[in-house]
N, C-alpha and C. Protein backbone atom coordinates (compact mmCIF):
# COMPACT_ATOMS: atom_id res chain seq x y z
N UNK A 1 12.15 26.92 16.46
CA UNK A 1 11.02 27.16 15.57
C UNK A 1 11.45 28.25 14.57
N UNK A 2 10.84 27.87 13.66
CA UNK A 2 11.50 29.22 12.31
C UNK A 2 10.83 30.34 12.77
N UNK A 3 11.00 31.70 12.30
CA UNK A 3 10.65 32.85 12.65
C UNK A 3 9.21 33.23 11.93
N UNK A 4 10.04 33.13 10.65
CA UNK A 4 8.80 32.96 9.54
C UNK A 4 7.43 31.85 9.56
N UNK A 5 7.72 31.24 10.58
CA UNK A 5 6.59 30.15 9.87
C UNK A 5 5.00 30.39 10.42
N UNK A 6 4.27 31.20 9.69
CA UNK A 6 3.20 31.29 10.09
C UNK A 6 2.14 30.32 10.89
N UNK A 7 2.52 29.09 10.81
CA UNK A 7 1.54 28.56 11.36
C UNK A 7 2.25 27.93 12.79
N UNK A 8 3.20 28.02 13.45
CA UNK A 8 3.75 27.70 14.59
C UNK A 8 4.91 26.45 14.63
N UNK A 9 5.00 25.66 13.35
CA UNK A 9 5.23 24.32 13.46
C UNK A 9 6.60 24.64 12.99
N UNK A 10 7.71 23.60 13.57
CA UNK A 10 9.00 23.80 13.37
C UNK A 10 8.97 22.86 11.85
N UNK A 11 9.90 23.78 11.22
CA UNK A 11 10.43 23.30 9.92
C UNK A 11 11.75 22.82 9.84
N UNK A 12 11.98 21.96 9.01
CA UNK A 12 13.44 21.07 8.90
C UNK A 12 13.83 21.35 7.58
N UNK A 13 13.10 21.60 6.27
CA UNK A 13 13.75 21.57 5.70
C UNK A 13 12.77 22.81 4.70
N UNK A 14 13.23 22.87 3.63
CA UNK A 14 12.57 23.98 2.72
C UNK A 14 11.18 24.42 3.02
N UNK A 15 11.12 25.75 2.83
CA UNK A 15 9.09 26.00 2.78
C UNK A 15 8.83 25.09 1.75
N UNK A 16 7.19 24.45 2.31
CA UNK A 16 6.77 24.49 1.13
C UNK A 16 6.63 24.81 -0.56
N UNK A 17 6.07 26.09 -0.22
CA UNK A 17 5.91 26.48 -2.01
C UNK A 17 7.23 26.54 -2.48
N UNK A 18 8.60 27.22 -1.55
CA UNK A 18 9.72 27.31 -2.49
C UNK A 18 10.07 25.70 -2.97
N UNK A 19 10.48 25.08 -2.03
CA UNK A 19 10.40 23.17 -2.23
C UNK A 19 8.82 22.90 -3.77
N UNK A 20 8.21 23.56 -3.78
CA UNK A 20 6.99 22.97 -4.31
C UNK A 20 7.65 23.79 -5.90
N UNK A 21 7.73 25.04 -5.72
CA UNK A 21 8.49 25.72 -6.92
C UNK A 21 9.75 25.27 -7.51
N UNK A 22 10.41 24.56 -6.76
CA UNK A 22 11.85 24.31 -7.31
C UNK A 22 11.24 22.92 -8.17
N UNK A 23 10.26 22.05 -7.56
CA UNK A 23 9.78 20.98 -8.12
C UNK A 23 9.29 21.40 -9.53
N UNK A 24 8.74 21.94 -9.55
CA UNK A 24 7.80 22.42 -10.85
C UNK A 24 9.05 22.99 -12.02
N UNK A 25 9.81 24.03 -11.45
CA UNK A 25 11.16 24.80 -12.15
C UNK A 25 11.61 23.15 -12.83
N UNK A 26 12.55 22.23 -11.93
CA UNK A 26 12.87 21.03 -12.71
C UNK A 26 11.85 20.40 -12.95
N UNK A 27 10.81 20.35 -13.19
CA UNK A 27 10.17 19.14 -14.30
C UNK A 27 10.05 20.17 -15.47
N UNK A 28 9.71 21.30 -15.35
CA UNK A 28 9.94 22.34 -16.89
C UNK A 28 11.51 22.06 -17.72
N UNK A 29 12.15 21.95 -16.84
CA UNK A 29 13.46 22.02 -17.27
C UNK A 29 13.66 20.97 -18.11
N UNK A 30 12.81 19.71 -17.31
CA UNK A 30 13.02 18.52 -18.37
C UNK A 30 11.72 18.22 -19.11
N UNK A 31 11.24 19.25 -19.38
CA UNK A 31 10.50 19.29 -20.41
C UNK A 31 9.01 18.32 -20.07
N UNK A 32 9.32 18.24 -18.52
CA UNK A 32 8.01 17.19 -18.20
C UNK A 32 6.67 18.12 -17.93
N UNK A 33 5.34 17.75 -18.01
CA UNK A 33 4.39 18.63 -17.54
C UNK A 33 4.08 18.77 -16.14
N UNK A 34 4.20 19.29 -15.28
CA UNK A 34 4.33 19.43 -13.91
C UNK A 34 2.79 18.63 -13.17
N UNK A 35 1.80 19.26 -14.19
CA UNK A 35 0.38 18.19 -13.53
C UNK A 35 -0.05 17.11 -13.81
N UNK A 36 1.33 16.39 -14.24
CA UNK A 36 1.33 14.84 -14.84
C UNK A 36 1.97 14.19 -13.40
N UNK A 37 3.04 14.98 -13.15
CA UNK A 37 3.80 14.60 -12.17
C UNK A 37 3.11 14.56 -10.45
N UNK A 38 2.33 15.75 -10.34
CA UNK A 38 1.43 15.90 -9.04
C UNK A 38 0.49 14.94 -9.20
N UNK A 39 0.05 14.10 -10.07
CA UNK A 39 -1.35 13.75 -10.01
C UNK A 39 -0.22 12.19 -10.16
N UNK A 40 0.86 11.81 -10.84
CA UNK A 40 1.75 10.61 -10.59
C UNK A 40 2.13 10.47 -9.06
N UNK A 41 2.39 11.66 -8.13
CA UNK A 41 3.17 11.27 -7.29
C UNK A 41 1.72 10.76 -6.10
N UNK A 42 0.82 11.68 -6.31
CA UNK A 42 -0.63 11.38 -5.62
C UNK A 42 -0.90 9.86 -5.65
N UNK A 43 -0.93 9.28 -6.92
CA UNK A 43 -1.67 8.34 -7.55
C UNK A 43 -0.36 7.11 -6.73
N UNK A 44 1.18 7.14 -6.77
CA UNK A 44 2.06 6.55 -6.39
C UNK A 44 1.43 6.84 -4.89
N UNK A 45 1.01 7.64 -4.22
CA UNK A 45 1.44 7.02 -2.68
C UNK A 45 -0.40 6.70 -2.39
N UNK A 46 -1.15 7.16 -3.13
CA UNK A 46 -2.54 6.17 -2.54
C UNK A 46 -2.80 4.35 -2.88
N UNK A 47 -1.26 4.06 -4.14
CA UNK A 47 -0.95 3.27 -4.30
C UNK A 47 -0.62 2.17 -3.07
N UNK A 48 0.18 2.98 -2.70
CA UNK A 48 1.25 2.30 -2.01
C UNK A 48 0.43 1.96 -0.49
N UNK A 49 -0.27 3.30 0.09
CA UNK A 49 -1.31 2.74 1.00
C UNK A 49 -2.25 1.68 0.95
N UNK A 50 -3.14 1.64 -0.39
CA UNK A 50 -3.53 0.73 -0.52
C UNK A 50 -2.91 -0.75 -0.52
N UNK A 51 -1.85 -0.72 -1.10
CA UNK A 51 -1.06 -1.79 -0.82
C UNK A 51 -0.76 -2.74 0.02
N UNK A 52 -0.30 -1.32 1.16
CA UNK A 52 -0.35 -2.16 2.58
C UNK A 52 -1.34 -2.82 3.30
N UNK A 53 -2.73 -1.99 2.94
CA UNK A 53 -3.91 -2.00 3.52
C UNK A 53 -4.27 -3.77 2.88
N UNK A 54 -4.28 -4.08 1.75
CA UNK A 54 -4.75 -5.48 1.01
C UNK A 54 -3.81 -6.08 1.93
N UNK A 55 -2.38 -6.14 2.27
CA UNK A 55 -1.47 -6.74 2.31
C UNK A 55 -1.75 -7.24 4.15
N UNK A 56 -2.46 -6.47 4.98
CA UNK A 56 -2.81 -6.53 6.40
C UNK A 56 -3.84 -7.17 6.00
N UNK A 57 -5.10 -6.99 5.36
CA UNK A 57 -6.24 -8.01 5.40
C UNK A 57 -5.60 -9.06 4.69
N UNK A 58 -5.36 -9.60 4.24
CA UNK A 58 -4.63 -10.84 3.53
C UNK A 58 -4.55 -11.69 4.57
N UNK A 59 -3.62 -11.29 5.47
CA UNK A 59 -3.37 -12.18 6.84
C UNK A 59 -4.01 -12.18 7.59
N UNK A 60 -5.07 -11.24 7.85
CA UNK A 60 -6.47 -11.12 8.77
C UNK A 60 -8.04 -12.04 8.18
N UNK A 61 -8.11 -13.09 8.84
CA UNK A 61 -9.38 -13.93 8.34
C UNK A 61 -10.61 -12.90 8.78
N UNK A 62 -11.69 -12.73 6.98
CA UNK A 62 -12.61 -12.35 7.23
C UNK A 62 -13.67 -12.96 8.12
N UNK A 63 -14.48 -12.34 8.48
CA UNK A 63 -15.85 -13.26 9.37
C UNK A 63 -17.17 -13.19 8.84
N UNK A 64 -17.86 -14.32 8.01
CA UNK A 64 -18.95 -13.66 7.01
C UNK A 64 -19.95 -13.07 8.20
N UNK A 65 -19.77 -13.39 9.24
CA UNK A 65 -21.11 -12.27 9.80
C UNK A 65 -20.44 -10.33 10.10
N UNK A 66 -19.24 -10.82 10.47
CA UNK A 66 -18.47 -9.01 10.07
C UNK A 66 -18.62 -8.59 8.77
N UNK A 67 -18.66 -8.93 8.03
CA UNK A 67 -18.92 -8.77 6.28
C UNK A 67 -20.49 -8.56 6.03
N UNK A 68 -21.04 -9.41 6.06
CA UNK A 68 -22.84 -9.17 6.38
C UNK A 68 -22.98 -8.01 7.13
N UNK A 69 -22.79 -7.59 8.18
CA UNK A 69 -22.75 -6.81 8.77
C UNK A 69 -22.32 -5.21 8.44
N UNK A 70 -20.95 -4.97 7.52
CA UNK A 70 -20.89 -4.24 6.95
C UNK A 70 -21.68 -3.72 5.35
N UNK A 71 -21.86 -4.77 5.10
CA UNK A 71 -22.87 -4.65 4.26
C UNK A 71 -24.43 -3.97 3.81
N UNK A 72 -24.72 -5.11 5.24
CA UNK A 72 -26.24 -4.56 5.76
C UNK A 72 -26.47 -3.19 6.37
N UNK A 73 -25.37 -2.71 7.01
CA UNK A 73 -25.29 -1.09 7.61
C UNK A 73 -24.96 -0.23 6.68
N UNK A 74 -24.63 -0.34 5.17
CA UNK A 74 -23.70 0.44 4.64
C UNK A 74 -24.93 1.71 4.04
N UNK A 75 -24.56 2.90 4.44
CA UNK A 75 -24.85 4.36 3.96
C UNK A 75 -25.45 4.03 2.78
N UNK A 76 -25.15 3.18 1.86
CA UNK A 76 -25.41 3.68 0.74
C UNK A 76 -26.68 1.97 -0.14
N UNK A 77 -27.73 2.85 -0.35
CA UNK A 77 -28.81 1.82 -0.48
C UNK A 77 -28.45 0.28 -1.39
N UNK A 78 -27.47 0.91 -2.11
CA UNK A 78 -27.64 -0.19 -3.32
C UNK A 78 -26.38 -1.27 -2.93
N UNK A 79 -25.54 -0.27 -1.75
CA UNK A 79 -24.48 -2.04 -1.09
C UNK A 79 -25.65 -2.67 -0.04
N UNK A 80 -26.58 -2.21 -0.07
CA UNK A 80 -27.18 -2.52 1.41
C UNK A 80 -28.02 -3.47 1.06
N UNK A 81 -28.16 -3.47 -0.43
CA UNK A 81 -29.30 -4.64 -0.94
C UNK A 81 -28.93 -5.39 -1.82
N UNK A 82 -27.10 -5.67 -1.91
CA UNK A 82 -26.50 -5.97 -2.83
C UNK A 82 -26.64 -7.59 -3.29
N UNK A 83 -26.76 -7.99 -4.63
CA UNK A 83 -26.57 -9.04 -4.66
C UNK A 83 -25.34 -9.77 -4.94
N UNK A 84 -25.19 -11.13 -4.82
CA UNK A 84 -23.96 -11.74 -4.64
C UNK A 84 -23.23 -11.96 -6.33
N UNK A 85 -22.84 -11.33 -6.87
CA UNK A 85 -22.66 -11.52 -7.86
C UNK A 85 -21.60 -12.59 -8.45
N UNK A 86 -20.19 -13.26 -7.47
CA UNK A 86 -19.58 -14.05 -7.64
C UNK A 86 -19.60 -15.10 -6.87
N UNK A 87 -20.68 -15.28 -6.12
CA UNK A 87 -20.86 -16.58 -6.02
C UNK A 87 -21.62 -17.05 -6.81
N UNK A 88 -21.11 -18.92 -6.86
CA UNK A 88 -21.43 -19.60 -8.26
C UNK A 88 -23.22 -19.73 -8.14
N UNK A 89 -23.59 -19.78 -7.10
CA UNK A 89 -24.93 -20.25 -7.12
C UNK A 89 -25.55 -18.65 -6.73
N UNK A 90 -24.95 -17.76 -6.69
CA UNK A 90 -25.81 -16.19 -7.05
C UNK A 90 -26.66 -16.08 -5.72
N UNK A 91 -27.87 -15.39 -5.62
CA UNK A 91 -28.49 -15.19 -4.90
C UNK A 91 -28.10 -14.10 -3.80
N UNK A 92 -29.13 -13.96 -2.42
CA UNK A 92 -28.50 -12.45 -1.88
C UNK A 92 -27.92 -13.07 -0.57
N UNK A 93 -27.03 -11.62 -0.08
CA UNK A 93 -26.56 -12.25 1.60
C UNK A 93 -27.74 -12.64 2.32
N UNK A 94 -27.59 -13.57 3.28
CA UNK A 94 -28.23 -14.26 4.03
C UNK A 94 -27.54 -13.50 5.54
């Protein structure tokens, strides 16, 4: 375990902030804006989760009463009374 590491957890490779500072030092260097890059690398890996996540239901058959179901329970009033907007003949869940 490192000596330094305040919070107990063994480290492998750079602290944080210095690792987080050296990041920031080279994107200045190349003239990039550093909160283009934090909010790119964010945006790249909720990407990429999502990704997988479509890519597992894809192969998982929905069940319209599991779907109804999430629907009808959902927190929030206006999925809960939602209407069907792409089906061709419209109307609400049943």
């Amino acid at each position: 375990m490192a000596p330094d590491s305040p919070t107990g957890f063994v480290t492998t490779g750079p602290h944080t902030m210095a690792f987080a500072d050296a990041s920031i030092g080279a994107l200045k260097a190349l003239g990039r804006d550093p909160k283009k890059g934090v909010w790119l690398h964010h945006w790249s890996v909720f990407s990429f989760l999502l990704g997988l996540t479509m890519e597992q239901q894809a192969h998982e058959p929905v069940r319209a009463d599991s779907l109804r179901a999430a629907v009808t329970s959902s927190p929030y009033p206006s999925l809960s009374h939602a209407e069907t907007s792409t089906h061709p003949e419209g109307g609400r869940l049943r």
